[in-house]
Every structure is written in C-alpha cells, then in structure tokens.
N, C-alpha and C. Protein backbone atom coordinates (compact mmCIF):
# COMPACT_ATOMS: atom_id res chain seq x y z
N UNK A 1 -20.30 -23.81 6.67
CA UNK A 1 -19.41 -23.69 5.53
C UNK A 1 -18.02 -24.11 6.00
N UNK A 2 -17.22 -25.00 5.51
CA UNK A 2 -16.08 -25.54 5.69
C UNK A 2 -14.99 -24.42 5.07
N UNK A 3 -13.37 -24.51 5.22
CA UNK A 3 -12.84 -23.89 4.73
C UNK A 3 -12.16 -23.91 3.41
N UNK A 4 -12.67 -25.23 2.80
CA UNK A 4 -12.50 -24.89 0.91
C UNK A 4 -13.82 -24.03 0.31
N UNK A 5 -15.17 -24.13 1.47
CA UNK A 5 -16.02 -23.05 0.64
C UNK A 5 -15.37 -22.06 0.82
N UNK A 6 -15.26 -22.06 1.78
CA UNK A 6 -14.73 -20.51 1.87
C UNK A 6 -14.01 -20.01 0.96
N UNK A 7 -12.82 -20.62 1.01
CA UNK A 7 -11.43 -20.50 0.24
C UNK A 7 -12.02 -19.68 -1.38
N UNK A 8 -12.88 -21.06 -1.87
CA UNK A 8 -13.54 -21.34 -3.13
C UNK A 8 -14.16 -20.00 -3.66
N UNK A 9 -15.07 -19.74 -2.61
CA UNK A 9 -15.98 -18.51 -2.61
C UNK A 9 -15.62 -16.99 -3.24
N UNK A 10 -14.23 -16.96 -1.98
CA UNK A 10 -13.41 -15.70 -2.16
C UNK A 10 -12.69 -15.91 -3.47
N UNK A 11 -12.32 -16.79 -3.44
CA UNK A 11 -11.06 -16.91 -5.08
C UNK A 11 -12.00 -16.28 -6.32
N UNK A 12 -13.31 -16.73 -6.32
CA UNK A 12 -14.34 -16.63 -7.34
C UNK A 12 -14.56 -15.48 -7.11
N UNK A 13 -14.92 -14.37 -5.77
CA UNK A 13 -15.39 -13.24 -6.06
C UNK A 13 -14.40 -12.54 -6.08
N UNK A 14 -13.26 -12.86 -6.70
CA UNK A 14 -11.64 -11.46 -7.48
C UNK A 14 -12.29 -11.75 -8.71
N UNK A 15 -12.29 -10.52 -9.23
CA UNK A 15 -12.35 -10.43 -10.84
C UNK A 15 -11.63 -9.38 -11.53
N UNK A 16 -12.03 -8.95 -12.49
CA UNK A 16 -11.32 -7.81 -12.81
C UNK A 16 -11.64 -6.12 -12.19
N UNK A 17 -13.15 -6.29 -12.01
CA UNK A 17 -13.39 -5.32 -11.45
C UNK A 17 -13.29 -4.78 -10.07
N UNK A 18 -12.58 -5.46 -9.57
CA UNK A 18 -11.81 -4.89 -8.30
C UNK A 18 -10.47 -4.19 -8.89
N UNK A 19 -10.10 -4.75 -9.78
CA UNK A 19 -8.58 -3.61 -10.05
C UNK A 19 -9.14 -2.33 -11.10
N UNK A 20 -10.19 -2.93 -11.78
CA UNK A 20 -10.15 -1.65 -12.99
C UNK A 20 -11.70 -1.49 -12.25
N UNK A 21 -11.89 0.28 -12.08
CA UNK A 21 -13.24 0.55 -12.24
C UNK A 21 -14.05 0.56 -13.42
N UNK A 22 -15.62 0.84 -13.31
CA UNK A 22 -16.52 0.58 -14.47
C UNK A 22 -15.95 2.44 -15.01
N UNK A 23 -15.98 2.38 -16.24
CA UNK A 23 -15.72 3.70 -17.08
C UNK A 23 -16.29 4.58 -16.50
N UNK A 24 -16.39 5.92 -16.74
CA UNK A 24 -17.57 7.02 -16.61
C UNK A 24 -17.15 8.04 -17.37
N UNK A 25 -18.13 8.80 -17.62
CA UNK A 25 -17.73 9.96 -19.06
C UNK A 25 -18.51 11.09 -18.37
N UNK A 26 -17.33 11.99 -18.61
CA UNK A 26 -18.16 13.50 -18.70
C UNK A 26 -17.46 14.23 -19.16
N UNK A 27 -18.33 15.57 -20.24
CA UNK A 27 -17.70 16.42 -21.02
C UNK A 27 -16.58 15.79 -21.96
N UNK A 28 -17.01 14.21 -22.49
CA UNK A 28 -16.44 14.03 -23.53
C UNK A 28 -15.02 13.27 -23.40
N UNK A 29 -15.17 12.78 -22.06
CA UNK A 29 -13.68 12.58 -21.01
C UNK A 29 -14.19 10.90 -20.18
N UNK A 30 -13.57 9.63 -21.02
CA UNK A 30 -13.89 8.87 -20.03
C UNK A 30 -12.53 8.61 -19.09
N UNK A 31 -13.14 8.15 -18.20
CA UNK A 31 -12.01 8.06 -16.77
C UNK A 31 -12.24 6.21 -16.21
N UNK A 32 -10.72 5.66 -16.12
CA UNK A 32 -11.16 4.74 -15.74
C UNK A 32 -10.13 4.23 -14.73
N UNK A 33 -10.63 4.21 -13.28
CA UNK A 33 -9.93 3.99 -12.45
C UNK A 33 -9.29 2.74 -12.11
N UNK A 34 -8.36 2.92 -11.78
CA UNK A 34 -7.24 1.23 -11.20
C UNK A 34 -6.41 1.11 -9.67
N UNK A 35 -6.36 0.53 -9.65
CA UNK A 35 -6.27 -0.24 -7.92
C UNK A 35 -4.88 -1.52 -7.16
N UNK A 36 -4.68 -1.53 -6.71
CA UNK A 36 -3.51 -2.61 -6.93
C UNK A 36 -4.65 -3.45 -5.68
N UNK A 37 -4.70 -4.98 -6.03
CA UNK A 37 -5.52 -5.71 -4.65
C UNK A 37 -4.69 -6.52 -4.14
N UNK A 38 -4.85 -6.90 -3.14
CA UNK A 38 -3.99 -8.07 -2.16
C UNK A 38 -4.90 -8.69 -1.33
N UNK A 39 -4.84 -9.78 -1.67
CA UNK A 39 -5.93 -10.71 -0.83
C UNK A 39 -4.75 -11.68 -0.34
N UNK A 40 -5.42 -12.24 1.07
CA UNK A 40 -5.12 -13.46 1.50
C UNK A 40 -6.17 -14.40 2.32
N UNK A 41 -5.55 -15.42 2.63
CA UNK A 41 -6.46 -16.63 3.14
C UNK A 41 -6.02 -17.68 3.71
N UNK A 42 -6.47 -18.18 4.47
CA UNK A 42 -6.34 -19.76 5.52
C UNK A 42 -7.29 -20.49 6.05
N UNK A 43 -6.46 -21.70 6.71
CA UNK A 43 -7.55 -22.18 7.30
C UNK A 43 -6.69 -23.81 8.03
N UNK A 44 -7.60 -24.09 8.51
CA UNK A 44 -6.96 -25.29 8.91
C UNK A 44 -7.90 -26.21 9.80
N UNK A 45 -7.78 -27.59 10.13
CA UNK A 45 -8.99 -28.10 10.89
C UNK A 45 -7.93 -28.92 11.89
N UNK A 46 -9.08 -29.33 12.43
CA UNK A 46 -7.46 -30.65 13.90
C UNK A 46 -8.85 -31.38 14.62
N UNK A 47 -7.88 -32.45 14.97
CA UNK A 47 -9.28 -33.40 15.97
C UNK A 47 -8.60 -33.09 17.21
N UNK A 48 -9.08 -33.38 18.13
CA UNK A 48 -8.61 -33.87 19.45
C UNK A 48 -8.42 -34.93 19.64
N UNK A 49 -8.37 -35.73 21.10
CA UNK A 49 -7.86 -36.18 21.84
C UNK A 49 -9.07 -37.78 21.65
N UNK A 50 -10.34 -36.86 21.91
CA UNK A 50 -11.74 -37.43 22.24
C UNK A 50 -12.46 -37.58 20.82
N UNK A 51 -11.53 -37.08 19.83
CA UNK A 51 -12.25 -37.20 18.30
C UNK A 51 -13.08 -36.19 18.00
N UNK A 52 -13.09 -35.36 18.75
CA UNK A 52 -13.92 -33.87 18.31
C UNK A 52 -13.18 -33.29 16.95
N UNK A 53 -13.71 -32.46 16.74
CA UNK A 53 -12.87 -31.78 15.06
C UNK A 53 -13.85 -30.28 15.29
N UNK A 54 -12.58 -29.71 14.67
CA UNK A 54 -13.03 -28.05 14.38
C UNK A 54 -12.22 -27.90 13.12
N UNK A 55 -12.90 -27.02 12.61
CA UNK A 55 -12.68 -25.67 11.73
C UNK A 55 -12.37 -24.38 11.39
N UNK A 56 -11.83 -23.88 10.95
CA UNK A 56 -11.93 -22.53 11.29
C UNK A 56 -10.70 -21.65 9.77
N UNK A 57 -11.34 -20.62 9.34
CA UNK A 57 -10.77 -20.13 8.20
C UNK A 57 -10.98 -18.52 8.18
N UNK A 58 -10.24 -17.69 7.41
CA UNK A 58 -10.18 -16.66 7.65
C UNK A 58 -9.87 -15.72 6.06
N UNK A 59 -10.23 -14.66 5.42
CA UNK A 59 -10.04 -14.24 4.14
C UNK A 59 -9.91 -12.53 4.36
N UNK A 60 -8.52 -12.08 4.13
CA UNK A 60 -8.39 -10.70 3.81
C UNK A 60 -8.54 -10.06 2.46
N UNK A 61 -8.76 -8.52 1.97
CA UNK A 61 -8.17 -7.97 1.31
C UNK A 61 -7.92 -6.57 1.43
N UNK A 62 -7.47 -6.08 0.55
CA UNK A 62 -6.84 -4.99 1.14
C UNK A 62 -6.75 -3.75 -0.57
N UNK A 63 -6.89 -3.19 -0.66
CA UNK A 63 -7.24 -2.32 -2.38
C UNK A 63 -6.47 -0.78 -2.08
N UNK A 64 -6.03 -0.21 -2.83
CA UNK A 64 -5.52 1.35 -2.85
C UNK A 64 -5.30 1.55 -4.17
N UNK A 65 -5.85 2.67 -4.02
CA UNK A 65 -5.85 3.55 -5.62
C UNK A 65 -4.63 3.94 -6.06
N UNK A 66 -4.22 3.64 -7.82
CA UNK A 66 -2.95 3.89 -7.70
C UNK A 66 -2.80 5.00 -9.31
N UNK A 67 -4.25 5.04 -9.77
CA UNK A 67 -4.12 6.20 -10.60
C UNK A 67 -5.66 5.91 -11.38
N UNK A 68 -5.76 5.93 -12.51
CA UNK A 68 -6.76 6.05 -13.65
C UNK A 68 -6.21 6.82 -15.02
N UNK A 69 -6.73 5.84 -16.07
CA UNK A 69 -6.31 5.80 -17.24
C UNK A 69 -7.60 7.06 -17.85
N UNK A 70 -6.97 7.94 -18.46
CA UNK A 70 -7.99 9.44 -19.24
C UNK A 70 -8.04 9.07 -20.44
N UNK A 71 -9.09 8.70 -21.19
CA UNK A 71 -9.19 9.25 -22.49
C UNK A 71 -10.00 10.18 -22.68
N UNK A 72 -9.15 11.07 -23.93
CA UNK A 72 -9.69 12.06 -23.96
C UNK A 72 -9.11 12.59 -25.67
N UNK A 73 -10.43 12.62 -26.29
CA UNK A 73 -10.29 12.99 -27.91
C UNK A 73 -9.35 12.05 -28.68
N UNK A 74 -9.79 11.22 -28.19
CA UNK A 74 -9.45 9.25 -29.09
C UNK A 74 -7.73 9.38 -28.14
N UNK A 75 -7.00 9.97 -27.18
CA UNK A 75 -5.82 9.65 -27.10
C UNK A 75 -5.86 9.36 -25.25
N UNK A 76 -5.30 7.85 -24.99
CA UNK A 76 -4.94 7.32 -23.69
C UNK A 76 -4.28 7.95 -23.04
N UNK A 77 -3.97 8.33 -21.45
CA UNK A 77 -2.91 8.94 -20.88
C UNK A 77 -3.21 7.94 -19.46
N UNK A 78 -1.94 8.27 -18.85
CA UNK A 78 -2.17 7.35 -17.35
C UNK A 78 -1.78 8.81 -16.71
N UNK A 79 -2.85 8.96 -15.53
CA UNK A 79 -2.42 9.56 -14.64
C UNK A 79 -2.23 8.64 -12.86
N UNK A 80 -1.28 9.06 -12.34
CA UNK A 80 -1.06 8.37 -11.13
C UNK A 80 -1.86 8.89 -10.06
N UNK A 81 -2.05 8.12 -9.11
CA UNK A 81 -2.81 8.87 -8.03
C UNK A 81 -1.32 9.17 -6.84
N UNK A 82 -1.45 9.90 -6.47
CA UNK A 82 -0.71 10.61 -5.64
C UNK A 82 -1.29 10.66 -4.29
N UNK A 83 -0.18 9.30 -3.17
CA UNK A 83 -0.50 9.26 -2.23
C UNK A 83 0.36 10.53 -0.93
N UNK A 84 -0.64 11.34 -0.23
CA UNK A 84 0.20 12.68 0.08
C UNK A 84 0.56 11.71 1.91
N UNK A 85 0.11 11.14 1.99
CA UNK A 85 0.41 10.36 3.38
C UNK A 85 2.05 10.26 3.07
N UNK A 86 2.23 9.30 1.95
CA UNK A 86 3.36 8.32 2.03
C UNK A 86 4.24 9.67 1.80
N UNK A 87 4.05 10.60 1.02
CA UNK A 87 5.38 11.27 0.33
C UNK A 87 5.18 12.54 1.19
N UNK A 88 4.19 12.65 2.63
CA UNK A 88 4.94 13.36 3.75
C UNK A 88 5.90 12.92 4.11
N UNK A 89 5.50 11.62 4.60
CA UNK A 89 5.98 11.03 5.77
C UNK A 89 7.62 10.82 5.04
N UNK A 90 8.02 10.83 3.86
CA UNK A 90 9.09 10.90 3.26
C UNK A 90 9.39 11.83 3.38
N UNK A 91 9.24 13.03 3.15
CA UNK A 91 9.49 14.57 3.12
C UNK A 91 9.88 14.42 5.10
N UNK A 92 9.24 13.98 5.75
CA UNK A 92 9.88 14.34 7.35
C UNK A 92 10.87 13.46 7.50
N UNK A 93 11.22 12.30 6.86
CA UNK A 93 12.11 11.40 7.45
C UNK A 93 13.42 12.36 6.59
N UNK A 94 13.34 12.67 5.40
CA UNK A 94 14.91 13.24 4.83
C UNK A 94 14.94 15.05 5.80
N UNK A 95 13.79 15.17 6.12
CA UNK A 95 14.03 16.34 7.38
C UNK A 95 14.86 16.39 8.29
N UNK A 96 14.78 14.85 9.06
CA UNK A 96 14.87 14.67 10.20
C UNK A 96 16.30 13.99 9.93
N UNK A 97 16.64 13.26 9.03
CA UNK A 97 18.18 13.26 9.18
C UNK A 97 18.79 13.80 8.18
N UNK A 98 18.25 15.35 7.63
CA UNK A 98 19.06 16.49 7.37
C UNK A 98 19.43 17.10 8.70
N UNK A 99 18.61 17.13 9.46
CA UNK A 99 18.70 17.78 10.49
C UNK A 99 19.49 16.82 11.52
N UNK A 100 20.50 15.60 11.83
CA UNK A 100 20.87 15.30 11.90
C UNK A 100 22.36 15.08 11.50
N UNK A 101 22.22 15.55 10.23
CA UNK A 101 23.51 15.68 9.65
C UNK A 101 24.28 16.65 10.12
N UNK A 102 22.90 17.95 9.86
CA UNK A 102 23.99 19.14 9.94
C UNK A 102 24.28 19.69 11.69
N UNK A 103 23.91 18.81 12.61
CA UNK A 103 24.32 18.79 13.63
C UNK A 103 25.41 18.08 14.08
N UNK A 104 25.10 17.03 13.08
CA UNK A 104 26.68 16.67 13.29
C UNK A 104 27.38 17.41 12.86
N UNK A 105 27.32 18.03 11.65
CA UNK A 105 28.71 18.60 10.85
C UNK A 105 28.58 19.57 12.03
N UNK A 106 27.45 20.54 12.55
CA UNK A 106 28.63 21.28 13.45
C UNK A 106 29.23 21.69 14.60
N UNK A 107 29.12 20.34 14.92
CA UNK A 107 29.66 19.61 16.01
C UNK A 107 31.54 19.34 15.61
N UNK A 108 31.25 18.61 14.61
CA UNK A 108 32.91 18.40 14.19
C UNK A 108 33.61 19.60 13.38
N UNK A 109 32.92 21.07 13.02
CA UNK A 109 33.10 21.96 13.01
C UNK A 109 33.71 22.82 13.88
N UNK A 110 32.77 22.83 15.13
CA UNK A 110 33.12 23.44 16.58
C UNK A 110 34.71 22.97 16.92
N UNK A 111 34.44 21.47 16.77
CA UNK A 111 35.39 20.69 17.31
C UNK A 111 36.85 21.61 16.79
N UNK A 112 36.91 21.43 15.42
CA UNK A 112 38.10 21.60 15.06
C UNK A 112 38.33 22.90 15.08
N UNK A 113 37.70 24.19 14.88
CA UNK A 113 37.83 25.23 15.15
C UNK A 113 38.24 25.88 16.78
N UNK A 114 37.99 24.51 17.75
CA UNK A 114 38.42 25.19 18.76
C UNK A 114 40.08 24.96 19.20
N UNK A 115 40.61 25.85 19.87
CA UNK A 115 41.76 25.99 20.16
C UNK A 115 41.91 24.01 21.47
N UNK A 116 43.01 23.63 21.29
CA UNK A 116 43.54 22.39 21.96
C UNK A 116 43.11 22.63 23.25
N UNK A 117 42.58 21.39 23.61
CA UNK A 117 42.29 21.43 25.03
C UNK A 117 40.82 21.99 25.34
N UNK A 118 40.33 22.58 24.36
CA UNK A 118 38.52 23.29 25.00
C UNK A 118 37.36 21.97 24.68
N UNK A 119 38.03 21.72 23.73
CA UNK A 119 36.37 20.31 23.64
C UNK A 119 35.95 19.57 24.10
C-alpha cells in the first residue's frame, strides 16, 4: 500500500460516528455521547543515489470525551464531561503559586517590620 492509500483510507474511515456516539435509552432517557477527534497524517517517498525508492507513511488519532447531549421528556440538555485530571492539576498549580505569593509577602513583611540594620 503506497501512501495516498493510506492517506485515502484513513480520510474515509472519519465519519460522524467517531464524534457523536450511537443513542441509547433507558428509563425513558436517551443519552448521546460526543467527543472532540484529531487526526493526523504523512508521508513521503525519495530515490537514491542507485535509483532505489522507498515509502513510508504514518496516520494518528487521538478522541476525548467532552460531554453528551440528555434527552429527556421531549426536552435537550448538554451535559459536559468533566475532566478531574486537568482541573487538579489546575487546582495545584494556583496552590503552588498561592503558596508562593504569600511567602513572598512575608518576607517583605518581615523585612519592613524589622528594626534598620537586622535583614
């Protein structure tokens, strides 16, 4: 397979149902999940010297859940999915330079509270 099949192949197998899941119902409640996708792709060929030739191509993707749409008693709602990784790792970084701050402040606290000549 050369690298426009390739290319070709992957382009054709994105559809919709990689971003939206298939429905499902229970207790009267369908749920239908959604996704953000990111694909990529390359490729490239070269001869040599001696007239040899290669190939060679390569295809990512990459998917994360980013909520699902509820219906429920004829009325739409979006709920988000809630990633708890990302909005730790947020929660420690405003930690960590709160805790930065207020070492500075009392540092330049100390400072000025001390009598001339001790700092």
């Amino acid at each position: 397979m050369n690298v426009d099949e390739l290319l070709t192949k992957a382009k054709n197998g994105l559809e919709t149902k990689m971003v939206f899941g298939e429905p499902y119902e229970t207790d009267g409640v369908t749920v239908i999940v959604a996704s953000t996708v990111g694909t990529g792709g390359g490729g490239g060929d070269s001869r040599d010297e001696k007239g040899r030739s290669g190939e060679g191509g390569g295809f990512g993707l990459s998917a994360k859940p980013v909520g699902a749409y509820v219906i429920k008693d004829g009325k739409l709602r979006w709920e988000p999915a809630v990633d708890v990784n990302r909005l730790l790792a947020t929660v420690g970084m405003i930690a960590v330079a709160a805790l930065f701050a207020a070492t500075r402040l009392a540092k330049l606290k100390y400072r000025a509270a001390a009598p001339a000549g001790e700092s």
